[in-house]
Protein backbone atom coordinates (compact mmCIF):
# COMPACT_ATOMS: atom_id res chain seq x y z
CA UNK A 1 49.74 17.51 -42.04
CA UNK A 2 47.00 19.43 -40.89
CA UNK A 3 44.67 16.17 -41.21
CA UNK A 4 47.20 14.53 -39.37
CA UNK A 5 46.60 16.82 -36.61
CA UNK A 6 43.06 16.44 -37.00
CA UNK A 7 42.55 13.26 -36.89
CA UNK A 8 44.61 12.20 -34.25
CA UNK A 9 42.51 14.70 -31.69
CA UNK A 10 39.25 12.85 -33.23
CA UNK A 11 37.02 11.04 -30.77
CA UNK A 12 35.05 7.87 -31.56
CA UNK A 13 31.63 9.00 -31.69
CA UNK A 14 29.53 9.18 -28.69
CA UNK A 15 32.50 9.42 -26.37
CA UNK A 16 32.81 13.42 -26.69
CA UNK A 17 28.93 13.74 -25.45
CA UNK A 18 29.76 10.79 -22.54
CA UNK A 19 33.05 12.93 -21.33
CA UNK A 20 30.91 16.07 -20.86
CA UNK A 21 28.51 14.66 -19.22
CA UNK A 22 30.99 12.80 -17.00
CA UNK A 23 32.20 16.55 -16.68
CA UNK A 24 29.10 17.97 -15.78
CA UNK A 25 28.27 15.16 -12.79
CA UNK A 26 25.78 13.61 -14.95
CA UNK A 27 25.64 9.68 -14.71
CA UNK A 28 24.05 8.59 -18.17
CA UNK A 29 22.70 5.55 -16.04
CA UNK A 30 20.70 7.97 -13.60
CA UNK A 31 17.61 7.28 -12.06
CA UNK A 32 15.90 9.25 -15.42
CA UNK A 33 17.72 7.30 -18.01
CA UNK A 34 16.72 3.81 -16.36
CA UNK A 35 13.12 4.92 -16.29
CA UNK A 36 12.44 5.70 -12.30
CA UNK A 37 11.82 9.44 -13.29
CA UNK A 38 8.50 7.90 -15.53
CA UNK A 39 7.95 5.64 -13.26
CA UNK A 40 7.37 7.32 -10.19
CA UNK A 41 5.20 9.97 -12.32
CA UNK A 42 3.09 7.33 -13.04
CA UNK A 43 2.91 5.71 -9.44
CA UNK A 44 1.79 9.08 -8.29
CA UNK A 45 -0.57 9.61 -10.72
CA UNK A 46 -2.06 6.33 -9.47
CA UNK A 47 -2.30 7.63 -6.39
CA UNK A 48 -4.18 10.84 -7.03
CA UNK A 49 -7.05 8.28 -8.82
CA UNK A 50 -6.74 6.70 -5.45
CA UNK A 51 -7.50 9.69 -3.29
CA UNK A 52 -10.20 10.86 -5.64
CA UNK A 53 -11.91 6.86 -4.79
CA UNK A 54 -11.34 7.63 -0.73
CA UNK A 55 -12.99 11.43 -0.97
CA UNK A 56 -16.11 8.91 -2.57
CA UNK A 57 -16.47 6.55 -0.65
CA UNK A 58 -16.58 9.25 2.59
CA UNK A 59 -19.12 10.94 0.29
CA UNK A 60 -21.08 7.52 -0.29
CA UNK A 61 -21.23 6.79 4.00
CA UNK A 62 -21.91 9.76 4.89
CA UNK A 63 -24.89 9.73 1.96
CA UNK A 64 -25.63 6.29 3.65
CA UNK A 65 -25.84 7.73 7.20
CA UNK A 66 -28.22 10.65 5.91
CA UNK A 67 -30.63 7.94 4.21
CA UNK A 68 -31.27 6.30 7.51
CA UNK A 69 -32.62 9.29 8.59
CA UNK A 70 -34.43 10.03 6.21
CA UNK A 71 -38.58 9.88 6.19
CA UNK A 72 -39.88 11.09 2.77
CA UNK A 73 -39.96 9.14 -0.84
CA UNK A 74 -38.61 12.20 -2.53
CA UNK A 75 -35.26 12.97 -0.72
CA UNK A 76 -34.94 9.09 -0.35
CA UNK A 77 -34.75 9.24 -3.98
CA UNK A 78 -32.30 12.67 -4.43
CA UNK A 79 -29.89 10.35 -1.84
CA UNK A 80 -30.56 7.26 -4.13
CA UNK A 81 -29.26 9.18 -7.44
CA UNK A 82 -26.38 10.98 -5.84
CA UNK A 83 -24.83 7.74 -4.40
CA UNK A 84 -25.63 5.94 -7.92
CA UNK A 85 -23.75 9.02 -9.67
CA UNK A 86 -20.77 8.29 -6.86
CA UNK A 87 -20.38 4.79 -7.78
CA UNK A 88 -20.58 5.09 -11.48
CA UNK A 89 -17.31 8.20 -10.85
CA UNK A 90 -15.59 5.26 -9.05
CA UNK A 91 -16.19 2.25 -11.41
CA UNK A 92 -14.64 4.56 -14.26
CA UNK A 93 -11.91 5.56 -11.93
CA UNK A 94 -11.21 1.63 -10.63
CA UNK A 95 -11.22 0.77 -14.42
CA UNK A 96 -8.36 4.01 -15.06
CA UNK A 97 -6.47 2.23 -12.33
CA UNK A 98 -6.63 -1.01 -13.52
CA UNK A 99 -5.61 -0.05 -16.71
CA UNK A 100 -2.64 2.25 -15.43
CA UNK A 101 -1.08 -1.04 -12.94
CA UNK A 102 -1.34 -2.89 -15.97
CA UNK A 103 0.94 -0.10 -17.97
CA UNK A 104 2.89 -0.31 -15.08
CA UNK A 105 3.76 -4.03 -15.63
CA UNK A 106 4.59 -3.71 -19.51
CA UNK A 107 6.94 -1.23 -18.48
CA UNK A 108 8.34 -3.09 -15.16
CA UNK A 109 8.87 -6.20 -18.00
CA UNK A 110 10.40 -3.70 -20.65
CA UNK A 111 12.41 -2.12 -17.93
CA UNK A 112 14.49 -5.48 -17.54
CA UNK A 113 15.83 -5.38 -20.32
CA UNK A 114 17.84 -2.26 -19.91
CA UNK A 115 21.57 -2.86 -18.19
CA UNK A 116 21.39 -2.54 -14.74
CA UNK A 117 17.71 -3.08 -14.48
CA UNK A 118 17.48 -6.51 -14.16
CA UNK A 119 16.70 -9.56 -12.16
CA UNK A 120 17.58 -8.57 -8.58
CA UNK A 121 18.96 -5.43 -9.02
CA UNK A 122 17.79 -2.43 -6.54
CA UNK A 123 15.93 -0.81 -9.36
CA UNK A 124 14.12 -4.17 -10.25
CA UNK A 125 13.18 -4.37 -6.17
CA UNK A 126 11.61 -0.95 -6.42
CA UNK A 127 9.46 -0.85 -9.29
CA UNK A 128 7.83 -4.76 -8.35
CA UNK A 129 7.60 -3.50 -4.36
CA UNK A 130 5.80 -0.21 -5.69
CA UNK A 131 3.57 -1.68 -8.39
CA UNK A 132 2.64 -4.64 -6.06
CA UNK A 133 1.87 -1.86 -3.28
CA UNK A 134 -0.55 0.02 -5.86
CA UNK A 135 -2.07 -3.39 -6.33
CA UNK A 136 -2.71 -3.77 -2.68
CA UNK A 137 -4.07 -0.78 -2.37
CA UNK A 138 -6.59 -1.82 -4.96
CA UNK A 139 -7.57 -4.79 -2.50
CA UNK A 140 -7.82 -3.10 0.47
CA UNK A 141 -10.36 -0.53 -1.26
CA UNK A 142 -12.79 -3.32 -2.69
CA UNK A 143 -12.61 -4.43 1.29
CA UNK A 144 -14.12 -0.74 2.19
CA UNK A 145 -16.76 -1.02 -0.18
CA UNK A 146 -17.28 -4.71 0.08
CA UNK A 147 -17.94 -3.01 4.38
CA UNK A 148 -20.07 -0.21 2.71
CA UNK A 149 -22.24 -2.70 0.86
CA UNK A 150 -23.24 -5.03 3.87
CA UNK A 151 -23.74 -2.00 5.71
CA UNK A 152 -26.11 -0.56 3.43
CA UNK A 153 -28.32 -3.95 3.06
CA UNK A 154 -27.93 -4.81 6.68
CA UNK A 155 -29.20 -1.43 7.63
CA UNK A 156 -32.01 -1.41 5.35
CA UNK A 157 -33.55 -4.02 7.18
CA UNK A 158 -33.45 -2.16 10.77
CA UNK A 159 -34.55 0.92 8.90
CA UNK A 160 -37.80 -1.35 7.81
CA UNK A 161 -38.15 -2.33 10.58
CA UNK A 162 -38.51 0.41 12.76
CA UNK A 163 -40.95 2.09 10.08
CA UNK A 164 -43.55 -1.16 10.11
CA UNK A 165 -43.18 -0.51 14.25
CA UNK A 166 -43.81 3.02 13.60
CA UNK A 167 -46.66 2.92 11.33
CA UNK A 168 -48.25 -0.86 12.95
CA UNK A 169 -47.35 -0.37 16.24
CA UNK A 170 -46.10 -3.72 16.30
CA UNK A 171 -43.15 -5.71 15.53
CA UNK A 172 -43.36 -7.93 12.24
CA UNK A 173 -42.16 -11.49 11.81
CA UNK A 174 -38.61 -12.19 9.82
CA UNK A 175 -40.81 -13.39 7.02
CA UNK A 176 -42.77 -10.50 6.62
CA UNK A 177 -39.53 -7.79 6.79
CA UNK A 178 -37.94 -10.56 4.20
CA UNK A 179 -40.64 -10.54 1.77
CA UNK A 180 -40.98 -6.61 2.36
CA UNK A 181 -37.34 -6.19 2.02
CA UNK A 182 -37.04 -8.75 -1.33
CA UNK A 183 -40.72 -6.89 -2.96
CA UNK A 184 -40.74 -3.38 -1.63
CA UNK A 185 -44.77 -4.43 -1.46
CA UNK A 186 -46.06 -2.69 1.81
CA UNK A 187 -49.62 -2.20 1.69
CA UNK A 188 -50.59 -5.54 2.48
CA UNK A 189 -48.77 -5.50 5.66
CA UNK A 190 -50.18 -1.89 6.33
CA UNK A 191 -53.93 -2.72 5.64
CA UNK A 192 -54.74 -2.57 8.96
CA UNK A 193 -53.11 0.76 9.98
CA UNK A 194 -54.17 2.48 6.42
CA UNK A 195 -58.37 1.49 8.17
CA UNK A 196 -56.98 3.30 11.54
CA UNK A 197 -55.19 6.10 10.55
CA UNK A 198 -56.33 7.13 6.83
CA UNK A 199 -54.66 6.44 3.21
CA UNK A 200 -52.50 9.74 3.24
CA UNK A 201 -50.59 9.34 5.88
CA UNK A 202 -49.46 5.66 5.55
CA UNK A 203 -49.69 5.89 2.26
CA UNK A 204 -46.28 8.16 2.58
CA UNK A 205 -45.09 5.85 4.32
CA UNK A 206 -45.36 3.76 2.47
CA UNK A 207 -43.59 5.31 -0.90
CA UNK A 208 -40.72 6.30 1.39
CA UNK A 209 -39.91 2.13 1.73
CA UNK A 210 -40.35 1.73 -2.15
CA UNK A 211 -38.13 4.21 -2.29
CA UNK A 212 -35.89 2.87 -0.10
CA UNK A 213 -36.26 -0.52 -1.65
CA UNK A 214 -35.25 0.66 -5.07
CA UNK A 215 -32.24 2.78 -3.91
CA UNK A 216 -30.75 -0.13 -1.87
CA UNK A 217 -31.42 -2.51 -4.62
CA UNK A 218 -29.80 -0.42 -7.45
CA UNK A 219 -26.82 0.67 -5.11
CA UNK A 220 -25.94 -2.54 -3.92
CA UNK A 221 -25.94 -4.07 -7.73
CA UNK A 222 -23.48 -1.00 -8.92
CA UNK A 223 -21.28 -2.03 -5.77
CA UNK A 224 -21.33 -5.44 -7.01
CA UNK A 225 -20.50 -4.49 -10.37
CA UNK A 226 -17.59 -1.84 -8.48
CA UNK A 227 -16.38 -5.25 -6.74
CA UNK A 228 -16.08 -7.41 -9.66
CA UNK A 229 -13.80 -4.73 -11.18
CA UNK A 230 -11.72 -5.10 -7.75
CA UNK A 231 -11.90 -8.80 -7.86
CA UNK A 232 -10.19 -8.85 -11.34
CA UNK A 233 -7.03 -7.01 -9.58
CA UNK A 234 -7.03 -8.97 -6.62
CA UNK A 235 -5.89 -12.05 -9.25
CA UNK A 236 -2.91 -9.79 -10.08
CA UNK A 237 -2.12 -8.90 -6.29
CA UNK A 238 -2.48 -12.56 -5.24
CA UNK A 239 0.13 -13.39 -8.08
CA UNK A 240 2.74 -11.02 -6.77
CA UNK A 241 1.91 -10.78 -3.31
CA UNK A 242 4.64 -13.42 -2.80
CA UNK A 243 7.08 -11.56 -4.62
CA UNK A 244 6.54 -8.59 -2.73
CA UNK A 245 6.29 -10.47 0.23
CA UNK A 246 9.66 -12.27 -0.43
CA UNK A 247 11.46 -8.81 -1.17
CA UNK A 248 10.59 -7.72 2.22
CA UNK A 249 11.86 -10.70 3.83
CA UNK A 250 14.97 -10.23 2.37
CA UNK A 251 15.31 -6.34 3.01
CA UNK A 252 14.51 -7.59 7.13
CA UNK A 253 17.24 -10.24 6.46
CA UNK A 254 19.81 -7.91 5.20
CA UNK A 255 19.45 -5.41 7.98
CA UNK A 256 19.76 -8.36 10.62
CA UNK A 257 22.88 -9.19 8.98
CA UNK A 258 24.08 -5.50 9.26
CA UNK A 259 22.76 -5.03 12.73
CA UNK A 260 24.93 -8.53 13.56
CA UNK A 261 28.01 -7.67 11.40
CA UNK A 262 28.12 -4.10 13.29
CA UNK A 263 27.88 -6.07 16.85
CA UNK A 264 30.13 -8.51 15.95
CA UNK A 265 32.79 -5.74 14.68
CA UNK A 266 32.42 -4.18 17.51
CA UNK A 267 32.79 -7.32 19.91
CA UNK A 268 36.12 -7.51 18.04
CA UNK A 269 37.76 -3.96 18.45
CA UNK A 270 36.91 -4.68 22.27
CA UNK A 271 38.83 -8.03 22.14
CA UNK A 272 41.87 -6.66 19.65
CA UNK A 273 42.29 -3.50 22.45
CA UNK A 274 42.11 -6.07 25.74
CA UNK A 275 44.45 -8.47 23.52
CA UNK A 276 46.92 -5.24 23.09
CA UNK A 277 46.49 -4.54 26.79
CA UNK A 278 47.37 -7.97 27.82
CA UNK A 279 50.48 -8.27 25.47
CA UNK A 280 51.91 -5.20 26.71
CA UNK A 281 51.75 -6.12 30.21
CA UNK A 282 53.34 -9.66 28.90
CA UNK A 283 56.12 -8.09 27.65
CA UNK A 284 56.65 -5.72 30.49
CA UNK A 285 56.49 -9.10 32.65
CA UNK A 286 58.87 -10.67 30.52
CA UNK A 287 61.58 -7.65 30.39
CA UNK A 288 61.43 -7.36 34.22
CA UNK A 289 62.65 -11.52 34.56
CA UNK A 290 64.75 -11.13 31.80
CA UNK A 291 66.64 -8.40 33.42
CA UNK A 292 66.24 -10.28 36.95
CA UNK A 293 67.89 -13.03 35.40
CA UNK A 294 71.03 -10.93 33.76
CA UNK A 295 71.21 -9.30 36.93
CA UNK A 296 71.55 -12.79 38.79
CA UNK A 297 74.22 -13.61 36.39
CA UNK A 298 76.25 -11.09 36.05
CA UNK A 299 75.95 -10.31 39.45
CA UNK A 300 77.90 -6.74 39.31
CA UNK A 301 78.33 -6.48 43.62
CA UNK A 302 80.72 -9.41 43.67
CA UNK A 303 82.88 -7.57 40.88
CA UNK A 304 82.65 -4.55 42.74
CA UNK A 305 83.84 -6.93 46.07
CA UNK A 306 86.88 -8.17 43.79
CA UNK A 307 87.70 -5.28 42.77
């Protein structure tokens, strides 16, 4: 009797634990369950490595503004290793990035698989618009540095410039800055000047531009090396910019569809109350010749005459 009783109050298993949780207001399909909770740990992880690339790169222009001002070999060379130190910290931090995005897209590709997480669905939407967004972030970053690069060799040249005017006292051909700029090789070009004004002071000069010449040279190839890394993700933002770029179309589309439906519904309470206006005064028409006409018939003053 007793495991009568028992077993008629059992549960199947698993639906005890479901009931309470039901009990407690916790959905076992919440956001945690489905993955969002990890996910948007991860996406904001992502985005600290970000900031940590942005405080660089101020750190690398404003390193690049202070070279251009600079005179002597010695801190052309302390500027030269700190900005080489900067890029290496954000080549290993583009690399973490890359490497995180891709984690990101196992798990966006694992993530379908679980009910209500598939094709389509709102949590599907999310985790492609957010990974995609990471993505372009990526691009938009190797566009900064891609800025910071041409700026540095650009600027090089009008920094040469001005210090064969200073030293010559005359402005040198395209050629000769080229062949300066692509050697580092001064003294020919100061031979003249080193005669007029003595080997020590040109000769500073002088060490200052090969200086310069190695510190642009070995910056610019670790920013190529930084933009290769960036070019590798820009394959994988290309791929899903579409998708991205279809999602939001469709968001924009749905909300012009609500913004219409609303107008339309409201177009249509005005018409239903003018409709009930003009129906009432209808029928109010209608009862005052229906009662003209009884009246007319029944004409109740000739009784009243008979009578």
């Amino acid at each position: 009797m007793n495991n009568l009783l028992s077993d008629s109050f059992d549960l199947p298993r698993g639906q005890s634990s479901r009931d309470n949780d039901l009990e407690m207001g916790q959905n076992p399909n919440n956001s945690g369950e489905l993955g969002l909770q990890s996910f948007s740990k991860k996406v904001q992880e992502i985005d600290k490595q970000y900031e940590k690339i942005n405080n660089l790169l101020r750190k690398l222009q404003d390193a690049h503004e202070e070279s251009k001002a600079v005179t002597k070999a010695a801190a052309m060379k302390s500027i030269k290793q700190r900005m080489e130190k900067d890029v290496d910290e954000v080549q290993k931090i583009a690399r973490l990035i890359k490497l995180k995005i891709e984690d990101l897209d196992k798990d966006n590709l694992s993530s379908l698989q679980k009910a209500g997480c598939g094709k389509g669905t709102a949590i599907e939407r999310a985790r492609t618009t957010q990974t995609v967004q990471l993505k372009k972030k990526l691009r938009d970053k190797m566009a900064e540095f891609q800025t910071l690069r041409e700026n540095v060799h650009d600027e090089y040249r009008e920094v040469v410039e001005r210090r064969v005017y200073t030293v010559t006292g005359q402005r040198a051909d395209e050629e000769t800055i080229d062949r300066l700029i692509e050697t580092g090789n001064s003294e020919q070009i100061f031979q003249k000047a080193i005669q007029e004004q003595g080997r020590g002071q040109v000769m500073d000069t002088l060490a200052e531009i090969q200086e310069r010449h190695d510190a642009v040279r070995d910056v610019e190839r670790k920013l190529l090396e930084l933009q290769q890394i960036f070019l590798d993700m820009a394959v994988l933002v290309d791929a899903q910019g579409d998708v991205l770029d279809n999602i939001e179309s469709q968001v924009k589309n749905a909300v012009d569809h609500v913004s219409s439906g609303n107008t339309a519904l409201q177009r249509a309470k005005s018409l239903q109350k003018n409709s009930r206006k003009w129906m009432c005064i209808a029928i109010i028409i209608l009862l005052i010749i229906v009662a003209v006409i009884v009246v007319g018939v029944l004409q109740p003053w000739k009784n009243k005459n008979g009578a």
